[in-house]
Each structure stands twice: as C-alpha cells, then as structure tokens.
PDB file of N, CA and C in Angstrom:
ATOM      1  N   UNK A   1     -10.709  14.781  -1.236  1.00  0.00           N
ATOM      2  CA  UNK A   1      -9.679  15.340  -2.090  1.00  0.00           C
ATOM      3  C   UNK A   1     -10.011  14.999  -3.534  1.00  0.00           C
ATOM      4  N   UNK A   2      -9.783  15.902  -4.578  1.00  0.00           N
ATOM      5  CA  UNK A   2     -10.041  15.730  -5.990  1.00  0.00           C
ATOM      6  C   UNK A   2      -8.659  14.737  -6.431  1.00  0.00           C
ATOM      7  N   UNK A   3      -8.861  14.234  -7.370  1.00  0.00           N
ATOM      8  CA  UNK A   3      -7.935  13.438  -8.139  1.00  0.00           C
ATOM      9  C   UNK A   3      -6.456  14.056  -8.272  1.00  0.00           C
ATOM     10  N   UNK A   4      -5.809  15.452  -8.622  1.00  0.00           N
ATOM     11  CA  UNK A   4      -5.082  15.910  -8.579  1.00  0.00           C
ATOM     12  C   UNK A   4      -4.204  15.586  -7.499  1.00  0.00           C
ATOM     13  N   UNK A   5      -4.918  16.604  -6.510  1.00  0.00           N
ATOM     14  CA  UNK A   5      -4.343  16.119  -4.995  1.00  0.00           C
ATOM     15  C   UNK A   5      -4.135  14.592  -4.385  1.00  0.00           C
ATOM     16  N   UNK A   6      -5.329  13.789  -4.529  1.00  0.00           N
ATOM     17  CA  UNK A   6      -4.707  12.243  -4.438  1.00  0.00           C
ATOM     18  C   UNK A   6      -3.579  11.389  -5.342  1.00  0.00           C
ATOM     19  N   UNK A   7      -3.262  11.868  -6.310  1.00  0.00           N
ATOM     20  CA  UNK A   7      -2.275  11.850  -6.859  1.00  0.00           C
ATOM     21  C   UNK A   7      -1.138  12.844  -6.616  1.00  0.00           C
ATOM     22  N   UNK A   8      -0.922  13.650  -6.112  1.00  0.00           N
ATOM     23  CA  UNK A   8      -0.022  14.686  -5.250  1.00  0.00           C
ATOM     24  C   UNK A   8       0.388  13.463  -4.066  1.00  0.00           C
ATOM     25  N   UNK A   9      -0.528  13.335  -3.337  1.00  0.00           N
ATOM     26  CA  UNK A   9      -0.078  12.169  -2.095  1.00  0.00           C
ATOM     27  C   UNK A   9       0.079  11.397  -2.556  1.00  0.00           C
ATOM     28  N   UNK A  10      -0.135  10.407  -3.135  1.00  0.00           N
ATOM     29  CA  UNK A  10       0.688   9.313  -3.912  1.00  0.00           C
ATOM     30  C   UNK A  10       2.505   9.603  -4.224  1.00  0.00           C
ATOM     31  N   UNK A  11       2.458  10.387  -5.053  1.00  0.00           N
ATOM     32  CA  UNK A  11       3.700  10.856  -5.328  1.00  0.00           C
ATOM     33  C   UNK A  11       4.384  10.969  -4.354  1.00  0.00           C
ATOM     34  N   UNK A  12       3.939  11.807  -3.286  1.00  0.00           N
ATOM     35  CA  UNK A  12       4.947  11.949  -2.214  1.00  0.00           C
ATOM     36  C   UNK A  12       5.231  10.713  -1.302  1.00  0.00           C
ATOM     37  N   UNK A  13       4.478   9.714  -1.638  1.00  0.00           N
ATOM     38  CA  UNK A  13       4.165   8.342  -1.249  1.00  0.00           C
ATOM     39  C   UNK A  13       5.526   7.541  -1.246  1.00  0.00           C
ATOM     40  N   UNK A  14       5.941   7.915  -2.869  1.00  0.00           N
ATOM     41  CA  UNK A  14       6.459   6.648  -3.361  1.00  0.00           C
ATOM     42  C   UNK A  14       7.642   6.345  -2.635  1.00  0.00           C
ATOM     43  N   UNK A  15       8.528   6.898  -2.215  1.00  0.00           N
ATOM     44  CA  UNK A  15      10.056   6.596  -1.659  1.00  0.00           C
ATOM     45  C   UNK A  15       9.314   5.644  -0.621  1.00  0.00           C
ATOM     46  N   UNK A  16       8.248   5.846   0.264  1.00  0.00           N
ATOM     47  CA  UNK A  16       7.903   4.947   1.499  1.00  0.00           C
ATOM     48  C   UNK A  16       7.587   3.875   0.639  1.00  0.00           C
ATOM     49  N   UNK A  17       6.728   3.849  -0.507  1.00  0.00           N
ATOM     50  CA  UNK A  17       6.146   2.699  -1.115  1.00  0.00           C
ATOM     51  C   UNK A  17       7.024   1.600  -0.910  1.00  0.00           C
ATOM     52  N   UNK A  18       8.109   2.074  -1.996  1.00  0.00           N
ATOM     53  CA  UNK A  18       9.608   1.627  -2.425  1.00  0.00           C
ATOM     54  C   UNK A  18      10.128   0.511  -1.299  1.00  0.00           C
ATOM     55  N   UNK A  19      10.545   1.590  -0.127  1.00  0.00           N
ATOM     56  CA  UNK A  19      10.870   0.782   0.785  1.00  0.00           C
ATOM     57  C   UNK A  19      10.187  -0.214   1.616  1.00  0.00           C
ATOM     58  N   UNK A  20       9.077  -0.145   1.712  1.00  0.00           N
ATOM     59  CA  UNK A  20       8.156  -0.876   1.966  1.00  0.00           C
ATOM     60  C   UNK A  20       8.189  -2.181   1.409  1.00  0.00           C
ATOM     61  N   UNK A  21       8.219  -2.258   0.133  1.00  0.00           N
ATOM     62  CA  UNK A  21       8.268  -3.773  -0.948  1.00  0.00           C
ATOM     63  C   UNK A  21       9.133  -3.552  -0.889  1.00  0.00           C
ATOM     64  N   UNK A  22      10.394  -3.438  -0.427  1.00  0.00           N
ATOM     65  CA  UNK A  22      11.839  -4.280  -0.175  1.00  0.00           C
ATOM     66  C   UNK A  22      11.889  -5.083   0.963  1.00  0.00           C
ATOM     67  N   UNK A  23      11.449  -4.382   2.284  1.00  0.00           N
ATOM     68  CA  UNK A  23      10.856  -4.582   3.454  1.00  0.00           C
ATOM     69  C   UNK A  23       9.952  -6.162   3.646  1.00  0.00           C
ATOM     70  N   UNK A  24       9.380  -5.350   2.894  1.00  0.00           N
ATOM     71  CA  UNK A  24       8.127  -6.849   2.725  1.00  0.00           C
ATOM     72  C   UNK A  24       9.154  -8.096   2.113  1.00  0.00           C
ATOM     73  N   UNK A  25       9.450  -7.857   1.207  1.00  0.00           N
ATOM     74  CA  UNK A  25       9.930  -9.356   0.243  1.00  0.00           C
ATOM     75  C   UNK A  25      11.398  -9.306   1.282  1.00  0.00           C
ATOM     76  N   UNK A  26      12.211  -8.643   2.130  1.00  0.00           N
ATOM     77  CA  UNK A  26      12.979  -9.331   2.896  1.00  0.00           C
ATOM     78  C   UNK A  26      12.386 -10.268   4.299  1.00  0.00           C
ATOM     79  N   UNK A  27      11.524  -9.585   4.668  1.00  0.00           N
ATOM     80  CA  UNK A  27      10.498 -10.302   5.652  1.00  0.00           C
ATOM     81  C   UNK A  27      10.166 -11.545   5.095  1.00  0.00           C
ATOM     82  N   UNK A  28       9.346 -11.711   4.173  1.00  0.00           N
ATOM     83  CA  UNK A  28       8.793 -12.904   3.668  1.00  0.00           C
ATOM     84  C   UNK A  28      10.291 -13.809   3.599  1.00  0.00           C
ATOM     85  N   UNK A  29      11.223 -13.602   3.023  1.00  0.00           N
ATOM     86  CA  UNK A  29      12.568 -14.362   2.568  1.00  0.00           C
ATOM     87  C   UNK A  29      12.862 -14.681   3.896  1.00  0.00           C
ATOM     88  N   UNK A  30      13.293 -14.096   5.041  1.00  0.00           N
ATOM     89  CA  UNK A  30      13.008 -14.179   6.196  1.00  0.00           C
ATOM     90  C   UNK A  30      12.397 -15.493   6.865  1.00  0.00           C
ATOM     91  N   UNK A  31      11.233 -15.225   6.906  1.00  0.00           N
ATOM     92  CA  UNK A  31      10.391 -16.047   7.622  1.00  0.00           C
ATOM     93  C   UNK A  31      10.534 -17.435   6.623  1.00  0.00           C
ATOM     94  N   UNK A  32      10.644 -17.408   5.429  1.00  0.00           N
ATOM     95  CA  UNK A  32      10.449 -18.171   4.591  1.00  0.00           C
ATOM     96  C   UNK A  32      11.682 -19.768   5.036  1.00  0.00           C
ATOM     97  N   UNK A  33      13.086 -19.191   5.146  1.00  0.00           N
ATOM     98  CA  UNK A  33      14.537 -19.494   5.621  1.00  0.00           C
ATOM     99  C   UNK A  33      13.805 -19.791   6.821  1.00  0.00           C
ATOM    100  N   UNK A  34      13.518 -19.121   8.248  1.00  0.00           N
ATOM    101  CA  UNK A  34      13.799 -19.603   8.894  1.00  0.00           C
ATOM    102  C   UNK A  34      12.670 -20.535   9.230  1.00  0.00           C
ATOM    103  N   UNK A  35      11.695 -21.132   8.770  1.00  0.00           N
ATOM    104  CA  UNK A  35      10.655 -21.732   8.465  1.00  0.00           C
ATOM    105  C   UNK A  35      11.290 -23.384   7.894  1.00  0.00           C
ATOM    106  N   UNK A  36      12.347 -23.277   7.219  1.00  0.00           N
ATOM    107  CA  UNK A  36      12.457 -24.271   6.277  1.00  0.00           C
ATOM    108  C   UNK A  36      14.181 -24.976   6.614  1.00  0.00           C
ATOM    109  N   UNK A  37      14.872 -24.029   6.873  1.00  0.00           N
ATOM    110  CA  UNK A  37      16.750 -23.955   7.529  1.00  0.00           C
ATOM    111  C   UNK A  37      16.635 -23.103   8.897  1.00  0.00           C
ATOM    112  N   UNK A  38      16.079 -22.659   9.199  1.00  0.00           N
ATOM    113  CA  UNK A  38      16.086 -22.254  10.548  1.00  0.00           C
ATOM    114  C   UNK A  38      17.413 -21.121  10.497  1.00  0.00           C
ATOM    115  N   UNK A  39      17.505 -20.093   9.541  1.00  0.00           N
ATOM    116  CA  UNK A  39      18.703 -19.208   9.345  1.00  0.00           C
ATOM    117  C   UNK A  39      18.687 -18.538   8.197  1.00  0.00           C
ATOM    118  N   UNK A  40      19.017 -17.504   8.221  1.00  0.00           N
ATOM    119  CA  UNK A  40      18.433 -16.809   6.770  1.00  0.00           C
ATOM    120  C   UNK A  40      19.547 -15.699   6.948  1.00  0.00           C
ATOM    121  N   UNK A  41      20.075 -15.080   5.403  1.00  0.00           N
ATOM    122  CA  UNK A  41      21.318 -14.268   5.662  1.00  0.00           C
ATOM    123  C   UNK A  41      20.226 -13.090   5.558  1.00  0.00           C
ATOM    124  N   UNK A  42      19.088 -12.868   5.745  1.00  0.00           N
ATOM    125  CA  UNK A  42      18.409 -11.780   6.510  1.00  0.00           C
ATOM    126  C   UNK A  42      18.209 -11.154   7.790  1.00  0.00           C
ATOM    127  N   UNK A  43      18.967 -12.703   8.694  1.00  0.00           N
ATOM    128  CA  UNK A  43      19.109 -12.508   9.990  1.00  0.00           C
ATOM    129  C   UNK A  43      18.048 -13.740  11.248  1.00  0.00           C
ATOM    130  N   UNK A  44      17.369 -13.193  11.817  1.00  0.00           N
ATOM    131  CA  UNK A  44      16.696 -14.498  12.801  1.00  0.00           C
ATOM    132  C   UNK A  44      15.328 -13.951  13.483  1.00  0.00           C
ATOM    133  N   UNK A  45      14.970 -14.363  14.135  1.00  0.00           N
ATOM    134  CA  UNK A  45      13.922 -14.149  14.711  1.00  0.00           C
ATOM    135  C   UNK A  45      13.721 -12.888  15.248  1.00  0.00           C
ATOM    136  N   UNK A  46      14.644 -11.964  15.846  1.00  0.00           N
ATOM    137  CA  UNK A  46      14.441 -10.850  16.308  1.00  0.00           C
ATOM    138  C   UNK A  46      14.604  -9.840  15.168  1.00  0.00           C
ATOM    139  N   UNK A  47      14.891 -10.183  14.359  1.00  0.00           N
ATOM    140  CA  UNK A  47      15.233  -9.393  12.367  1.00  0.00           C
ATOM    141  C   UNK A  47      13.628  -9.446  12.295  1.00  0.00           C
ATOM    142  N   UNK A  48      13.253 -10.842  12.292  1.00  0.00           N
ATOM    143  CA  UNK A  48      11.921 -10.728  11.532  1.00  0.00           C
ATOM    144  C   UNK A  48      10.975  -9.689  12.275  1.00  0.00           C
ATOM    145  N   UNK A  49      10.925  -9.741  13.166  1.00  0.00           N
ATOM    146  CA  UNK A  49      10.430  -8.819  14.939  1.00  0.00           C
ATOM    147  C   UNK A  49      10.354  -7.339  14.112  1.00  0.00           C
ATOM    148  N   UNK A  50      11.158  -7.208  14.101  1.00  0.00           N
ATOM    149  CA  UNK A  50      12.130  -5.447  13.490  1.00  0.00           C
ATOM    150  C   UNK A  50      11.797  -5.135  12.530  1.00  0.00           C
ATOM    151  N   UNK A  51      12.156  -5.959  11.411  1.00  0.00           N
ATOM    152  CA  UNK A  51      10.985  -5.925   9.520  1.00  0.00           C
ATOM    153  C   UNK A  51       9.388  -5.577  10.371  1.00  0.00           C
ATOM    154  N   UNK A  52       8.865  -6.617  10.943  1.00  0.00           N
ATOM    155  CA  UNK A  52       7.744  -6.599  11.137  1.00  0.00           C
ATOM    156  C   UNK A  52       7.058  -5.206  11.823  1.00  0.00           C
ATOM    157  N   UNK A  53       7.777  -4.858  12.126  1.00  0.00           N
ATOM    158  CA  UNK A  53       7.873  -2.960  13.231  1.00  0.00           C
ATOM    159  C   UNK A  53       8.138  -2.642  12.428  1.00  0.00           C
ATOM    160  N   UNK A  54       8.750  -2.364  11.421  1.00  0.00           N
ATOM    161  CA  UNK A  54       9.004  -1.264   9.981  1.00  0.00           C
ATOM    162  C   UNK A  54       7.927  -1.185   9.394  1.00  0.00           C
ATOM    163  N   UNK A  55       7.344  -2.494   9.046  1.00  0.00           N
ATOM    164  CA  UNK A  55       6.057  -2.639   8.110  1.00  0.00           C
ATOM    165  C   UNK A  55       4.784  -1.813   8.844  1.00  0.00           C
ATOM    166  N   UNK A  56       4.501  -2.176   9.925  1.00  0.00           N
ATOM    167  CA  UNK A  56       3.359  -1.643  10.291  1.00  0.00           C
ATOM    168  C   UNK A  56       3.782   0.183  10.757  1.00  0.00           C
ATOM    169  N   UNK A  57       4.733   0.795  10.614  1.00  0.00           N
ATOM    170  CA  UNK A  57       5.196   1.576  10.780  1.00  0.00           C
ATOM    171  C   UNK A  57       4.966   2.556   9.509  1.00  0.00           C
ATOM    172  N   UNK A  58       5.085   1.992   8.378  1.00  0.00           N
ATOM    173  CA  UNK A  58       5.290   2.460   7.415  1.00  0.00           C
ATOM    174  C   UNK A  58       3.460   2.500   6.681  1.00  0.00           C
ATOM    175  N   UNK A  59       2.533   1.299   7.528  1.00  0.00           N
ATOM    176  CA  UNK A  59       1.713   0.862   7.095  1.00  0.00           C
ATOM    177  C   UNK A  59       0.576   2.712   7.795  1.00  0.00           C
ATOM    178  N   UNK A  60       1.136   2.679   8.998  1.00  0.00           N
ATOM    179  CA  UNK A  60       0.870   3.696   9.936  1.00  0.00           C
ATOM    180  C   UNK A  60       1.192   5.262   9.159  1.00  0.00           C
ATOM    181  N   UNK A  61       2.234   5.124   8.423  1.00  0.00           N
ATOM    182  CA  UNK A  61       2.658   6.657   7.706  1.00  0.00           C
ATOM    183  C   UNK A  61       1.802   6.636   6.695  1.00  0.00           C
ATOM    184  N   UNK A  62       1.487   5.339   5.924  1.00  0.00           N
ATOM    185  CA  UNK A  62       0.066   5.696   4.566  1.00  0.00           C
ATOM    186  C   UNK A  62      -1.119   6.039   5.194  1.00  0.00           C
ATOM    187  N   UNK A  63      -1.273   5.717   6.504  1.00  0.00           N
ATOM    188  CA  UNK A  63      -2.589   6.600   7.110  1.00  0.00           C
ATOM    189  C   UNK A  63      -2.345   7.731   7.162  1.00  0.00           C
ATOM    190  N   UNK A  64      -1.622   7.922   7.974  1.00  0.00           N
ATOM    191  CA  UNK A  64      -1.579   9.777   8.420  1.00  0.00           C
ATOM    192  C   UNK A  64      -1.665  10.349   7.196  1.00  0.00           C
ATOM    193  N   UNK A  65      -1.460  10.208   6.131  1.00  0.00           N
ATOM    194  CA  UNK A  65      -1.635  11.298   5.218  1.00  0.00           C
ATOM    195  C   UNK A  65      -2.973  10.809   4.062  1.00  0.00           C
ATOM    196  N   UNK A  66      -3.643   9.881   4.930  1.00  0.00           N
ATOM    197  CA  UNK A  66      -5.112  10.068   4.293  1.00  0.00           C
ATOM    198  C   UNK A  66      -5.609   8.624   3.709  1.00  0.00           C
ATOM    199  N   UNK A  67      -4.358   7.703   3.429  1.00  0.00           N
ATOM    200  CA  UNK A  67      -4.643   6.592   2.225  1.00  0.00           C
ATOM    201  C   UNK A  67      -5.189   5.607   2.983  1.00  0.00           C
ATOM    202  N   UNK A  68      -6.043   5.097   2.710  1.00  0.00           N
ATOM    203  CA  UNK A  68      -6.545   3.450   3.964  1.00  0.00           C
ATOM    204  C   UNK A  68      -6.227   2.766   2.934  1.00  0.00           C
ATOM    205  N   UNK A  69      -5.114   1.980   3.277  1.00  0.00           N
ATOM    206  CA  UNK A  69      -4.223   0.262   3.368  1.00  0.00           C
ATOM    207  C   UNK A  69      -5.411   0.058   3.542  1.00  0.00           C
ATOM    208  N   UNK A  70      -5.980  -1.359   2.508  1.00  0.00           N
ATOM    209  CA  UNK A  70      -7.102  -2.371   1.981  1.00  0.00           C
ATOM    210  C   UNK A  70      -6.184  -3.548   2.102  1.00  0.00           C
ATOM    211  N   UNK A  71      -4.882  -3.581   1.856  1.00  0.00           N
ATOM    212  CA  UNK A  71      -3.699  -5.035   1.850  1.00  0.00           C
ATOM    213  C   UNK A  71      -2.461  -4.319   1.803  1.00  0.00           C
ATOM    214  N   UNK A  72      -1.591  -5.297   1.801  1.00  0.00           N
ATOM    215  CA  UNK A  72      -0.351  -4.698   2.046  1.00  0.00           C
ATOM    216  C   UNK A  72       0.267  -5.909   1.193  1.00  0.00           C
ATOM    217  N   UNK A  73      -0.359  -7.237   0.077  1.00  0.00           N
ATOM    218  CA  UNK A  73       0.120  -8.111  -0.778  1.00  0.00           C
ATOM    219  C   UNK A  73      -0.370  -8.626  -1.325  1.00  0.00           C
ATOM    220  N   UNK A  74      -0.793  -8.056  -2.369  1.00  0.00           N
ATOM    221  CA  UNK A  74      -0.113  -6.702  -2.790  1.00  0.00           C
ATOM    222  C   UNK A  74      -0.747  -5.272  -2.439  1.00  0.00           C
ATOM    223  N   UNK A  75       0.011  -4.379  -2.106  1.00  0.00           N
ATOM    224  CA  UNK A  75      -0.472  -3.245  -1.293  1.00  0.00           C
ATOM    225  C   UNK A  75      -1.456  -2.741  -2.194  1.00  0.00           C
ATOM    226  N   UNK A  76      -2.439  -2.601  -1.457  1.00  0.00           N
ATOM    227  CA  UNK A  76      -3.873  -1.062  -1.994  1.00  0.00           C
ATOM    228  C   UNK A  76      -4.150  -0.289  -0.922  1.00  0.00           C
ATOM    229  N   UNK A  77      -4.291   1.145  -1.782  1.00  0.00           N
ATOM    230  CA  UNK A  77      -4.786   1.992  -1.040  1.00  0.00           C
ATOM    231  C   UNK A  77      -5.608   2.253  -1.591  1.00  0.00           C
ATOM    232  N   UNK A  78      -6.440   3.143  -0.834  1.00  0.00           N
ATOM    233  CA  UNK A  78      -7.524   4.055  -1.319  1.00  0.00           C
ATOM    234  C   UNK A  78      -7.329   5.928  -0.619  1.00  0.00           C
ATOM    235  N   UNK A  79      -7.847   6.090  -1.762  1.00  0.00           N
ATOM    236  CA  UNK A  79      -7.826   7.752  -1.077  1.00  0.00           C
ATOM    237  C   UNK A  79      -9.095   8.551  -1.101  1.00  0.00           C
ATOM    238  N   UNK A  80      -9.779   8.804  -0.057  1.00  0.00           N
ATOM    239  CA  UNK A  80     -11.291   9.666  -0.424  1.00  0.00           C
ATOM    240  C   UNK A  80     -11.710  11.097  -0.713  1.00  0.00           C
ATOM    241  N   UNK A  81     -12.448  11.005  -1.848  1.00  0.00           N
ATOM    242  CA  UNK A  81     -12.615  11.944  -2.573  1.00  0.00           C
ATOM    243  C   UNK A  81     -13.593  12.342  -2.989  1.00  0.00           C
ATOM    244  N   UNK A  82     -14.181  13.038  -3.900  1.00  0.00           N
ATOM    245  CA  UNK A  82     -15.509  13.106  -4.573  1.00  0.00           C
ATOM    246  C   UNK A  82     -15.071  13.356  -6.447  1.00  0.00           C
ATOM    247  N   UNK A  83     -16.101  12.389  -7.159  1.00  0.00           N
ATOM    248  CA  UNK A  83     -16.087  12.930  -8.479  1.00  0.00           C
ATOM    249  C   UNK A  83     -17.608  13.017  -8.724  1.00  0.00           C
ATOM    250  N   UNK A  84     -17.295  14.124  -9.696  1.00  0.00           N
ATOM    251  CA  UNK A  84     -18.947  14.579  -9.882  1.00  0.00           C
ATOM    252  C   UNK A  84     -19.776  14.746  -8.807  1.00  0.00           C
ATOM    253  N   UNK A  85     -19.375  14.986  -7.937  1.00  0.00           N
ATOM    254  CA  UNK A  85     -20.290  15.725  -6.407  1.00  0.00           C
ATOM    255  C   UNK A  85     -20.646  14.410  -5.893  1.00  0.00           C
ATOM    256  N   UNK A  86     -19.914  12.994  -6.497  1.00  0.00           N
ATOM    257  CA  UNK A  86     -20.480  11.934  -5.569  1.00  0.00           C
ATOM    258  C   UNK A  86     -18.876  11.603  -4.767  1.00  0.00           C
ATOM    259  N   UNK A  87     -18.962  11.314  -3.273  1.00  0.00           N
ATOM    260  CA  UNK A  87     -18.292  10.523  -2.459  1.00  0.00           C
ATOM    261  C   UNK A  87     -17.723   9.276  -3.465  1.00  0.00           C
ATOM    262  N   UNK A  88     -16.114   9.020  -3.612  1.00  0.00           N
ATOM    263  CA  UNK A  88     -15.754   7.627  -4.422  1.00  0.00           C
ATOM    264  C   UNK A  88     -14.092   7.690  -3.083  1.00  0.00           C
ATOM    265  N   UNK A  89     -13.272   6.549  -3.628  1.00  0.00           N
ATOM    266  CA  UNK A  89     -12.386   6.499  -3.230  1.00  0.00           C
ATOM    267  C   UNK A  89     -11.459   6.018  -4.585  1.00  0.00           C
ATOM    268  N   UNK A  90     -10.310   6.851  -4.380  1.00  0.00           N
ATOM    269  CA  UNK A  90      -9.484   7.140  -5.398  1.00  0.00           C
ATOM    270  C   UNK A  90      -8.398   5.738  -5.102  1.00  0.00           C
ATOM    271  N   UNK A  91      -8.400   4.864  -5.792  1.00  0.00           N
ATOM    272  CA  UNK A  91      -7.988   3.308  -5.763  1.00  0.00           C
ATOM    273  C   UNK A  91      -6.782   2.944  -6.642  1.00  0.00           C
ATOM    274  N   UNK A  92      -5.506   2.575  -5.588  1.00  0.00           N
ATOM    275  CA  UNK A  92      -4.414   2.643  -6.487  1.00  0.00           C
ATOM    276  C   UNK A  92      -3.481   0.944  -5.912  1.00  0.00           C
ATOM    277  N   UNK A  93      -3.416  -0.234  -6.570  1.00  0.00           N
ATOM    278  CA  UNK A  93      -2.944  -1.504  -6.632  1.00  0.00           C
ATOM    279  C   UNK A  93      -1.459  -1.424  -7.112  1.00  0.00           C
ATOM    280  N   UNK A  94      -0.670  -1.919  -6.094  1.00  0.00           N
ATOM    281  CA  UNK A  94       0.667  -2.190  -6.464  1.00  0.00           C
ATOM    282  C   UNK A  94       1.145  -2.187  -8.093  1.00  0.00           C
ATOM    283  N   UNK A  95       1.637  -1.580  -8.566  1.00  0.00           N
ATOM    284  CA  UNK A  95       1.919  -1.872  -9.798  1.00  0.00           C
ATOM    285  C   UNK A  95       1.221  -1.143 -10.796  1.00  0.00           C
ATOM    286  N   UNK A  96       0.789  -0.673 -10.293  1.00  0.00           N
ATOM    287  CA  UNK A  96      -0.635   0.455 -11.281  1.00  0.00           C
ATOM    288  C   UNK A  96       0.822   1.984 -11.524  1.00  0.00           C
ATOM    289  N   UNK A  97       0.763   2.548 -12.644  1.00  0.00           N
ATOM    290  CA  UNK A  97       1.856   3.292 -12.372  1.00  0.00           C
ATOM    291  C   UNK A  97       1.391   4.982 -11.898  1.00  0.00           C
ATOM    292  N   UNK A  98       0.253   4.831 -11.468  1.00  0.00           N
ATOM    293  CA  UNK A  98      -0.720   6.251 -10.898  1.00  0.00           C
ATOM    294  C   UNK A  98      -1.615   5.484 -10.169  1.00  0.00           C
ATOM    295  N   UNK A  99      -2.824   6.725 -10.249  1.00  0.00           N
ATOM    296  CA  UNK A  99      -3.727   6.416  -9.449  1.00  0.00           C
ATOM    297  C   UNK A  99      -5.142   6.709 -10.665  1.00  0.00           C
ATOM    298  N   UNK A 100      -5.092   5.353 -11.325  1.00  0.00           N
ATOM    299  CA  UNK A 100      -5.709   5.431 -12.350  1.00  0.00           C
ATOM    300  C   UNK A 100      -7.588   4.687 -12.097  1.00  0.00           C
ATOM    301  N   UNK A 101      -7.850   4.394 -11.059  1.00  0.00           N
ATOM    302  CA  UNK A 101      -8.965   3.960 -10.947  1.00  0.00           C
ATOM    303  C   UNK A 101      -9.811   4.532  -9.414  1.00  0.00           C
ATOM    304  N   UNK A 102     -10.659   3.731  -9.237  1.00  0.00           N
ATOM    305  CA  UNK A 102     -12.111   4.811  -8.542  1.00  0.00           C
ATOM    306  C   UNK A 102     -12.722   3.769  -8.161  1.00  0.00           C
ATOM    307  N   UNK A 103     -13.536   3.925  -7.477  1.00  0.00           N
ATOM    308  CA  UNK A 103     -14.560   2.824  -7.110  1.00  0.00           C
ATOM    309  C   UNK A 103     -15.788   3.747  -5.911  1.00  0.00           C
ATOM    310  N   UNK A 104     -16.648   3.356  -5.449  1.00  0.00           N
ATOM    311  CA  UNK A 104     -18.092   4.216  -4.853  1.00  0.00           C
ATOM    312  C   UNK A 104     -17.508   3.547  -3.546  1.00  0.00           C
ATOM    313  N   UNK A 105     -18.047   4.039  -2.394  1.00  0.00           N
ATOM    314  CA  UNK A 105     -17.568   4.208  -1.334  1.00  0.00           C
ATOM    315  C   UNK A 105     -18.429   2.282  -0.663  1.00  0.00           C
ATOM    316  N   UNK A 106     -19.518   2.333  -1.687  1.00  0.00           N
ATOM    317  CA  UNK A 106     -19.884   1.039  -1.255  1.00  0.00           C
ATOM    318  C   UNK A 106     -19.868  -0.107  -1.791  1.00  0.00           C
ATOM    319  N   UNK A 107     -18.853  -0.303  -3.007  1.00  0.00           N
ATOM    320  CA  UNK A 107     -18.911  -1.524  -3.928  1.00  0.00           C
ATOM    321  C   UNK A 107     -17.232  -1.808  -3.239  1.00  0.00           C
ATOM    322  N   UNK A 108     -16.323  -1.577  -3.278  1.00  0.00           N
ATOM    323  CA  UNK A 108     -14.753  -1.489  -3.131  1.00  0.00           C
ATOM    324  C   UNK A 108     -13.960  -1.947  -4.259  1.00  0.00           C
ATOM    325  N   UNK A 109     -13.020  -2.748  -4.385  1.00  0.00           N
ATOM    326  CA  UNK A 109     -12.489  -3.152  -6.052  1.00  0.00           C
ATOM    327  C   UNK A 109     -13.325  -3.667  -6.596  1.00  0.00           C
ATOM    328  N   UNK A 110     -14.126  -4.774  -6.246  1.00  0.00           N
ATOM    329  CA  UNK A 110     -14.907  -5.198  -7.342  1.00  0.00           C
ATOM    330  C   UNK A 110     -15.678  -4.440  -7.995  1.00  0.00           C
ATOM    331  N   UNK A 111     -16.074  -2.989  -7.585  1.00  0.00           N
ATOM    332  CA  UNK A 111     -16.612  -1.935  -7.888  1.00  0.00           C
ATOM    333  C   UNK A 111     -15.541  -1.012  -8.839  1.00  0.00           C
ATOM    334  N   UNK A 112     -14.349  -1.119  -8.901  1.00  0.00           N
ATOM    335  CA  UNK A 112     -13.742  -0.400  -9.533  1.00  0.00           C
ATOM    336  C   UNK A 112     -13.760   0.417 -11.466  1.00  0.00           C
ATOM    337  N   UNK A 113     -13.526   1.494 -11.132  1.00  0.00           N
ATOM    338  CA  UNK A 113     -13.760   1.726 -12.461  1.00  0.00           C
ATOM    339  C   UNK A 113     -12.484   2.669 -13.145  1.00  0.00           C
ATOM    340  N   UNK A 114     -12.275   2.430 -14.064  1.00  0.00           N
ATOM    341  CA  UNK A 114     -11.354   3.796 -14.722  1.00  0.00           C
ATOM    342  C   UNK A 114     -11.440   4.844 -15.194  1.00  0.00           C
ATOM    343  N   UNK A 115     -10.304   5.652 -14.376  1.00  0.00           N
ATOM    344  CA  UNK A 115     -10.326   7.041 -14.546  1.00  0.00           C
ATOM    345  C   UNK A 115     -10.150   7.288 -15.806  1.00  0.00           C
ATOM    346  N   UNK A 116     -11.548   8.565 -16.776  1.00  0.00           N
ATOM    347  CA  UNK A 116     -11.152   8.449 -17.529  1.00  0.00           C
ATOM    348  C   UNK A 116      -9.615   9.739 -18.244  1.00  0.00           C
ATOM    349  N   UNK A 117      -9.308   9.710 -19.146  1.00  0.00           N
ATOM    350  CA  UNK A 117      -8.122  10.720 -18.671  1.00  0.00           C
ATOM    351  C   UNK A 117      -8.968  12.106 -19.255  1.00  0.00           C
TER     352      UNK A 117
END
C-alpha cells in the first residue's frame, strides 16, 4: 500500500487505538493493585482475564486490516508498502500524530527514517 492508503488505515484505526490504551493502562492498574493489595476498583482476577481477551482481540483487529503489532508498550505498527519501487514498511509509534516514518523491510526502527512531506 502507498502512504496515502496506510494512512487511510490508520485513521480508521484510531477509535480501536483509543480504546486499546485505556484497556491497557486499566489492565496494568489492575494487575498492578492486585499484585500489591490484592483488590483493585478495576475489579479481580477474572477482570484482569477479560482486559487481557480485549487486548489481544483488539491486537487481532490491527492485523486483519494489514498493520503488524511490533509492541503493544508502547504500541507500533507497521504497514507494508513500497516507496520509490522499493518494499519499506510504513512505521507509526504511539504518540506519533500520523504515520510519519518508514523504515526497509530489513533494518526495523532502528532503521527508521522520515517521511519527507
């Protein structure tokens, strides 16, 4: 997919993103409580169970529509594409407010580079 379009899926991304990092940081708060007080007004062990089935659920919906999850904390995806007739993957880090970087299919972030606009 060209840059356009991986940024098209992104977009349509974001509401899952969203919920996802709420998801996540109630999980972690979660486990965190019941780790330390054994009780958390997030709920208990079968809560964390359930977060934990949302997450990989949600982790499962950024596949189907193309993105390969690299982490999930902080979440990266990648999306594959071609620029300039070469194979890259279109590389987007929590907090990035697009999908502003790239990287070659064989370096991965440390390979990353910016899109230029």
């Amino acid at each position: 997919m060209n840059l356009v379009e991986a940024r098209s899926v992104l977009a349509s991304l974001r509401p899952a993103i969203e919920d996802f990092l709420v998801v996540r940081a109630d999980l972690a708060e979660l486990r965190a409580d019941l780790d330390t007080t054994g009780h958390s007004k997030f709920g208990g062990l079968a809560d964390a169970k359930a977060l934990e089935a949302r997450l990989f659920a949600e982790l499962e919906r950024f596949a189907d529509v193309g993105a390969s999850v690299k982490g999930y904390a902080p979440l990266l995806l990648d999306f594959p594409g071609t620029r300039d007739g070469e194979p890259v993957l279109w590389c987007w880090l929590e907090g990035d407010p697009d999908l502003l970087w790239y990287h070659r299919l064989d370096t991965g972030f440390a390979g990353r580079r910016l899109v230029e606009p």
